[in-house]
Protein backbone atom coordinates (compact mmCIF):
# COMPACT_ATOMS: atom_id res chain seq x y z
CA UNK A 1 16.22 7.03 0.63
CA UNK A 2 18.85 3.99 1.17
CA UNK A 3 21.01 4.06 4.45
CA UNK A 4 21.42 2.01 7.46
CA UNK A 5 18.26 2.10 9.73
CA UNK A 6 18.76 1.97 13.66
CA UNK A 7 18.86 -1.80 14.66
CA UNK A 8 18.38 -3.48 18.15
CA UNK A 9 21.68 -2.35 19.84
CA UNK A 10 22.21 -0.12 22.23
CA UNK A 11 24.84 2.04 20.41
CA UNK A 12 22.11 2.07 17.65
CA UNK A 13 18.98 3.48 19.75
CA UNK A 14 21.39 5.93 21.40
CA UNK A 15 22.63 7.38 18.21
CA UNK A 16 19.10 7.29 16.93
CA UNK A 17 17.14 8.93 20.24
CA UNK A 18 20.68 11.65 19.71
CA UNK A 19 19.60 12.54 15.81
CA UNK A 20 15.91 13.05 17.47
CA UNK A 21 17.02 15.27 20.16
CA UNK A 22 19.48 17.06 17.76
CA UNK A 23 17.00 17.63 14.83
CA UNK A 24 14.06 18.67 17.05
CA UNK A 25 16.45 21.35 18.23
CA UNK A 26 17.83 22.30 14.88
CA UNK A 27 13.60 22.50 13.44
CA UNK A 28 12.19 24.42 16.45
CA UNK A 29 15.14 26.63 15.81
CA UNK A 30 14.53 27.00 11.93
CA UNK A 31 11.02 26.96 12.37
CA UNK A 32 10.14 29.52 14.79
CA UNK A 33 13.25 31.19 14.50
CA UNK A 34 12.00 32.40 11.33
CA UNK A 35 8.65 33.52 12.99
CA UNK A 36 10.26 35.39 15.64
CA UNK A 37 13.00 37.43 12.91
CA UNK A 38 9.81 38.02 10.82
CA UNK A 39 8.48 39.29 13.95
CA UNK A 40 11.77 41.14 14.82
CA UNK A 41 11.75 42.45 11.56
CA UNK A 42 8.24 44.20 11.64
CA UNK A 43 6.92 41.63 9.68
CA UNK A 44 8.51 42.71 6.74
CA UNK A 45 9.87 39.33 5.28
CA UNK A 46 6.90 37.84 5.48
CA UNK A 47 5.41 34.08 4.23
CA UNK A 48 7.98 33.36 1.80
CA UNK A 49 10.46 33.91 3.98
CA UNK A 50 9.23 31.86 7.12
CA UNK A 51 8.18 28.72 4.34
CA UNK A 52 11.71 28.91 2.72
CA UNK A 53 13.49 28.81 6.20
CA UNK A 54 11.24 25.74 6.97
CA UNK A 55 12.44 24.35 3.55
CA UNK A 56 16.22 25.49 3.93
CA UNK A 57 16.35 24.29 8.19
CA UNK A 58 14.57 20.45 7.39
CA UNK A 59 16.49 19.71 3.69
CA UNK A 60 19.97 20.15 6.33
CA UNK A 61 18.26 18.26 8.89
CA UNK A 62 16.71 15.38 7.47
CA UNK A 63 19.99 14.73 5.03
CA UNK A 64 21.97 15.11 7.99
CA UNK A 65 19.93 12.98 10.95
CA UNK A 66 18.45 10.51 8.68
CA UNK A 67 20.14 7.80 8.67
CA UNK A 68 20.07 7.58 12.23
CA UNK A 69 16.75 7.73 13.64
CA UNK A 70 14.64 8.21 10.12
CA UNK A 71 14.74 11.83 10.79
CA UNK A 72 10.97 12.27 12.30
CA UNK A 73 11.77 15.22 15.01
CA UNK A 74 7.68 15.14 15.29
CA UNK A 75 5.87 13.35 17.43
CA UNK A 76 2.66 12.54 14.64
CA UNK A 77 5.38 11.04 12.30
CA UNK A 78 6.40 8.91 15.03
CA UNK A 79 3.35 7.29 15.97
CA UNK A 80 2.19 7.10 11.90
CA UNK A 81 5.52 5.55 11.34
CA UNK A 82 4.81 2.80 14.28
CA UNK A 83 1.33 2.22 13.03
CA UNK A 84 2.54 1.69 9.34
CA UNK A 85 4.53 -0.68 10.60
CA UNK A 86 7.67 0.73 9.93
CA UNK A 87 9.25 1.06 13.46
CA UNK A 88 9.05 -0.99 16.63
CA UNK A 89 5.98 0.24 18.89
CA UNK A 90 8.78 0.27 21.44
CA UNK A 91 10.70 3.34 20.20
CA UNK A 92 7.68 5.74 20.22
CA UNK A 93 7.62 6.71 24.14
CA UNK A 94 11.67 7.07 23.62
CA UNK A 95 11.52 8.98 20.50
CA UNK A 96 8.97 11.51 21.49
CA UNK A 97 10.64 12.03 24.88
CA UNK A 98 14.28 12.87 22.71
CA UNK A 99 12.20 15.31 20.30
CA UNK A 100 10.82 16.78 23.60
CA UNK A 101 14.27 16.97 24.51
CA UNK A 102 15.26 18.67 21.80
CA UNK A 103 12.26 21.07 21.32
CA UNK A 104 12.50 22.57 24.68
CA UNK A 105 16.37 23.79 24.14
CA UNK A 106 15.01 25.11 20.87
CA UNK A 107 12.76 27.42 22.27
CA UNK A 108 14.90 28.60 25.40
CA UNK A 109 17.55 29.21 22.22
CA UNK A 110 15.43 31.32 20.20
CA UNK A 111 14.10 33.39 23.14
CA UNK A 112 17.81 33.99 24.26
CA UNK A 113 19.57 34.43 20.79
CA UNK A 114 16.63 35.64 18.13
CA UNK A 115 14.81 37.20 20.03
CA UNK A 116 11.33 37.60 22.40
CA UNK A 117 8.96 38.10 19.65
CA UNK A 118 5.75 36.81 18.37
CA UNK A 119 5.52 34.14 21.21
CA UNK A 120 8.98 32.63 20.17
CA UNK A 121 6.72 31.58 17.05
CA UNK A 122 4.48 29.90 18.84
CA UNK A 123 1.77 27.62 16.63
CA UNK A 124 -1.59 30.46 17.02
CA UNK A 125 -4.53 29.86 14.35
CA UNK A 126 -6.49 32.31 12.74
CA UNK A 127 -9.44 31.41 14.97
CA UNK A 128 -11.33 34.83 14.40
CA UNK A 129 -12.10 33.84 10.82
CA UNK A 130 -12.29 30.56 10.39
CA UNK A 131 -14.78 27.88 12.51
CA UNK A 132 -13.05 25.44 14.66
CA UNK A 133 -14.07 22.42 12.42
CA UNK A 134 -11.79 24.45 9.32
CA UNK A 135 -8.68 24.61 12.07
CA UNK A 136 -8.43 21.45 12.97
CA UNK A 137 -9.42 20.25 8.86
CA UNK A 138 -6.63 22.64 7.74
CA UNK A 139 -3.78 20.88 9.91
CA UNK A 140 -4.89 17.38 9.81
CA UNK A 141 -4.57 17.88 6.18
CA UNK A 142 -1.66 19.90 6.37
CA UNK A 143 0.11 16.81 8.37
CA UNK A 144 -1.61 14.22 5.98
CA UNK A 145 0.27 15.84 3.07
CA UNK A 146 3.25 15.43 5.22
CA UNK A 147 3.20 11.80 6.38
CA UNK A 148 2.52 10.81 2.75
CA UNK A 149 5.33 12.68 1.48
CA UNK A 150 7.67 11.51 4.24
CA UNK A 151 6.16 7.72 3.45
CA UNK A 152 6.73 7.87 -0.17
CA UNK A 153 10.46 8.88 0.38
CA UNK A 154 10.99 6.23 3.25
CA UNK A 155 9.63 3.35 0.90
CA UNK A 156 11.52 4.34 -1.96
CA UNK A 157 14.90 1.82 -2.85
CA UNK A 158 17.50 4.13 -3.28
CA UNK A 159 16.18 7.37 -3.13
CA UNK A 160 18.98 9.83 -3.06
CA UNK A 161 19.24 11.35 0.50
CA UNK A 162 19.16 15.00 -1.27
CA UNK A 163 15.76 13.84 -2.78
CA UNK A 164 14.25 12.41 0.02
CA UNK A 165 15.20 15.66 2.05
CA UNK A 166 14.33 17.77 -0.09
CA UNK A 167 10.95 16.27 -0.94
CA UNK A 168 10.18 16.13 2.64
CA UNK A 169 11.05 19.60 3.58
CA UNK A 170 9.44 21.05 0.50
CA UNK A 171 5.98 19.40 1.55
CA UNK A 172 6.50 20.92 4.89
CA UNK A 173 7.30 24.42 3.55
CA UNK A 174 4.00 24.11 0.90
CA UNK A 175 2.05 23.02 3.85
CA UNK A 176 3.52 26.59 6.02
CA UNK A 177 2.37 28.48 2.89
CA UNK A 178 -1.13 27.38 2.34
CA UNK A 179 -2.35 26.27 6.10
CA UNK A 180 -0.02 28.28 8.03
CA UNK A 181 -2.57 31.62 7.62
CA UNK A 182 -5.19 29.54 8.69
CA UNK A 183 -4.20 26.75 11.02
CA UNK A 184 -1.03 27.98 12.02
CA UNK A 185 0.37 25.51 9.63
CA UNK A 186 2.47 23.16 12.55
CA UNK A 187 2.07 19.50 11.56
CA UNK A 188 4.64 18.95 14.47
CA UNK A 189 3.14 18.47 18.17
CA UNK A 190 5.92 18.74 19.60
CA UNK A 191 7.27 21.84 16.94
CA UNK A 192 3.96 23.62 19.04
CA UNK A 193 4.24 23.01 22.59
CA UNK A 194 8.08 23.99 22.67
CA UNK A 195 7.57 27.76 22.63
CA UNK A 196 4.28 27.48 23.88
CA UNK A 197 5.72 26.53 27.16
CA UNK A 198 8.42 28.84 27.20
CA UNK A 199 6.29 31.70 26.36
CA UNK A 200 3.12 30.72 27.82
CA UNK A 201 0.77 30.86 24.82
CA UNK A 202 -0.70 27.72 25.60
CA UNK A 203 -4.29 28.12 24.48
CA UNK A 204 -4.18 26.58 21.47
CA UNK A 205 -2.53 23.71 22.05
CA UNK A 206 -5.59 21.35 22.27
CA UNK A 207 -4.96 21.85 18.39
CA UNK A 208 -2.17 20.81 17.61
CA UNK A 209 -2.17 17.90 19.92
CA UNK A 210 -4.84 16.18 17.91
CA UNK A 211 -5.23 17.50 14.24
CA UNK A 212 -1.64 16.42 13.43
CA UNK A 213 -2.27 13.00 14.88
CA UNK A 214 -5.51 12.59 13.09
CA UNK A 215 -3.86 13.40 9.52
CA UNK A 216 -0.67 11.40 9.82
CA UNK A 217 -2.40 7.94 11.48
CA UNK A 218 -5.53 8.00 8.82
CA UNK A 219 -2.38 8.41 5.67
CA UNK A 220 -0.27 5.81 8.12
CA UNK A 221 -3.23 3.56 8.53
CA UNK A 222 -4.02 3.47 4.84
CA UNK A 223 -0.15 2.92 4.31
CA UNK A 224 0.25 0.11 6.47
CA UNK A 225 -3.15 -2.01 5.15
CA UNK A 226 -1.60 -1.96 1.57
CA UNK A 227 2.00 -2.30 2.46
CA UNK A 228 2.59 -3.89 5.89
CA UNK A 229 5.28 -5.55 6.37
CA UNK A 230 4.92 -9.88 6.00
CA UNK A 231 4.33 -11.86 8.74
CA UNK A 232 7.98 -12.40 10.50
CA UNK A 233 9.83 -9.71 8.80
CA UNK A 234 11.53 -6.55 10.55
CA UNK A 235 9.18 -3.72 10.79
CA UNK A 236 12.15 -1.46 11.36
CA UNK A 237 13.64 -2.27 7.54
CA UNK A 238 9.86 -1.36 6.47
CA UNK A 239 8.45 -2.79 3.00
CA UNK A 240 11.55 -1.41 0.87
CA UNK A 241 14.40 -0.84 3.32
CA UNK A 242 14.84 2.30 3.35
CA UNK A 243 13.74 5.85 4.43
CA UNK A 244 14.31 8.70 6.09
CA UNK A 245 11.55 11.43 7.42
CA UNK A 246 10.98 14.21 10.43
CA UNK A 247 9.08 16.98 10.87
């Protein structure tokens, strides 16, 4: 996905750390927006619906905040992306403080315009069925899937923003379809602690505060040995100078 990256300026990091804030708000809105009118609607829309809205709010978002601040809006992306090599170790404390910026509106939004239902969507495994070691497995992988995608599209010369978005989001809403019954299905740290905090359903948060780190720094990690930038170049271009990604 071509398009100017953020540089070293200080109109550049502001407009960047602004896309963060702005797309965390518009993918805690999409995300558990859908959760809460599934909720609302006596569960009657069910999967699909919640893993299309996923698709539908993150194609708008990532096309639209991308080439600002590479679209992460998730704080595992971040820190993947900073291991990989393909932003300045710098930016993570300031990006993840934007997406918590951004997150926490989300929530208060959905609680005061969707609706109080299903914890505002808050990230809850399905920890009656499954053992512990399967949760956190299921959304480290979930994430994994995820960070590669959102890799791939970032390294790729001239990938067509409506590709790169759409590949992205469509990994996220495959991941929602096939983890979310298990793990919950987050990927997004920061996507999880929102209404969590707002609702108080904060006992499963140990979860999703270090499965979705584990997945995207093992993809990042094997990213970054076989394409880290050369000695002297600018980790924020990355290897092909390019890329956009959120989640």
């Amino acid at each position: 996905m071509s398009g100017p990256r953020p540089g070293p300026g200080a109109g550049a990091a502001a407009r960047a750390l602004g896309a963060e804030a702005a797309g965390t708000f518009g993918l805690v809105v999409a995300a558990t927006g859908s959760i809460v009118l599934d909720a609302r609607a006596g569960f009657s829309l069910g999967l699909p619906f919640v893993a299309a809205m996923h698709f539908a709010g993150l194609a708008v978002l990532v096309a639209a905040f991308g080439r600002y601040s590479m679209a992460h809006f998730n704080p595992a992306v971040t820190v993947g992306f900073a291991l990989a090599g393909l932003i300045r170790p710098r930016l993570v404390l300031p990006y993840i403080a934007a997406q918590a910026a951004g997150a926490v509106p989300g929530s208060l939004f959905v609680l005061h315009v969707v609706g109080d239902y299903a914890g505002l969507g808050a990230s809850v495994p399905d920890a009656a069925s499954h053992h512990t070691a399967v949760l956190f497995g299921a959304e480290a992988a979930a994430t994994a899937i995820l960070m590669g995608t959102i890799l791939v599209a970032a390294s790729l010369r001239g990938l067509p923003v409506w590709a790169a978005a759409s590949a992205i989001a469509g990994a996220v809403a495959l991941d929602v379809a096939l983890f979310g019954p298990v793990s919950g299905g987050s990927m997004n740290p920061i996507r999880s602690l929102a209404p969590a905090a707002v609702s108080g359903m904060t006992g499963h948060l140990w979860l999703y505060w270090t499965a979705p780190f584990a997945g995207s720094l093992a993809v990042a990690a094997a990213y970054g040995a076989r394409f880290a930038p050369r000695a002297g170049s600018d980790p924020q271009r990355g290897p092909r100078g390019g890329g956009a990604g959120p989640a």
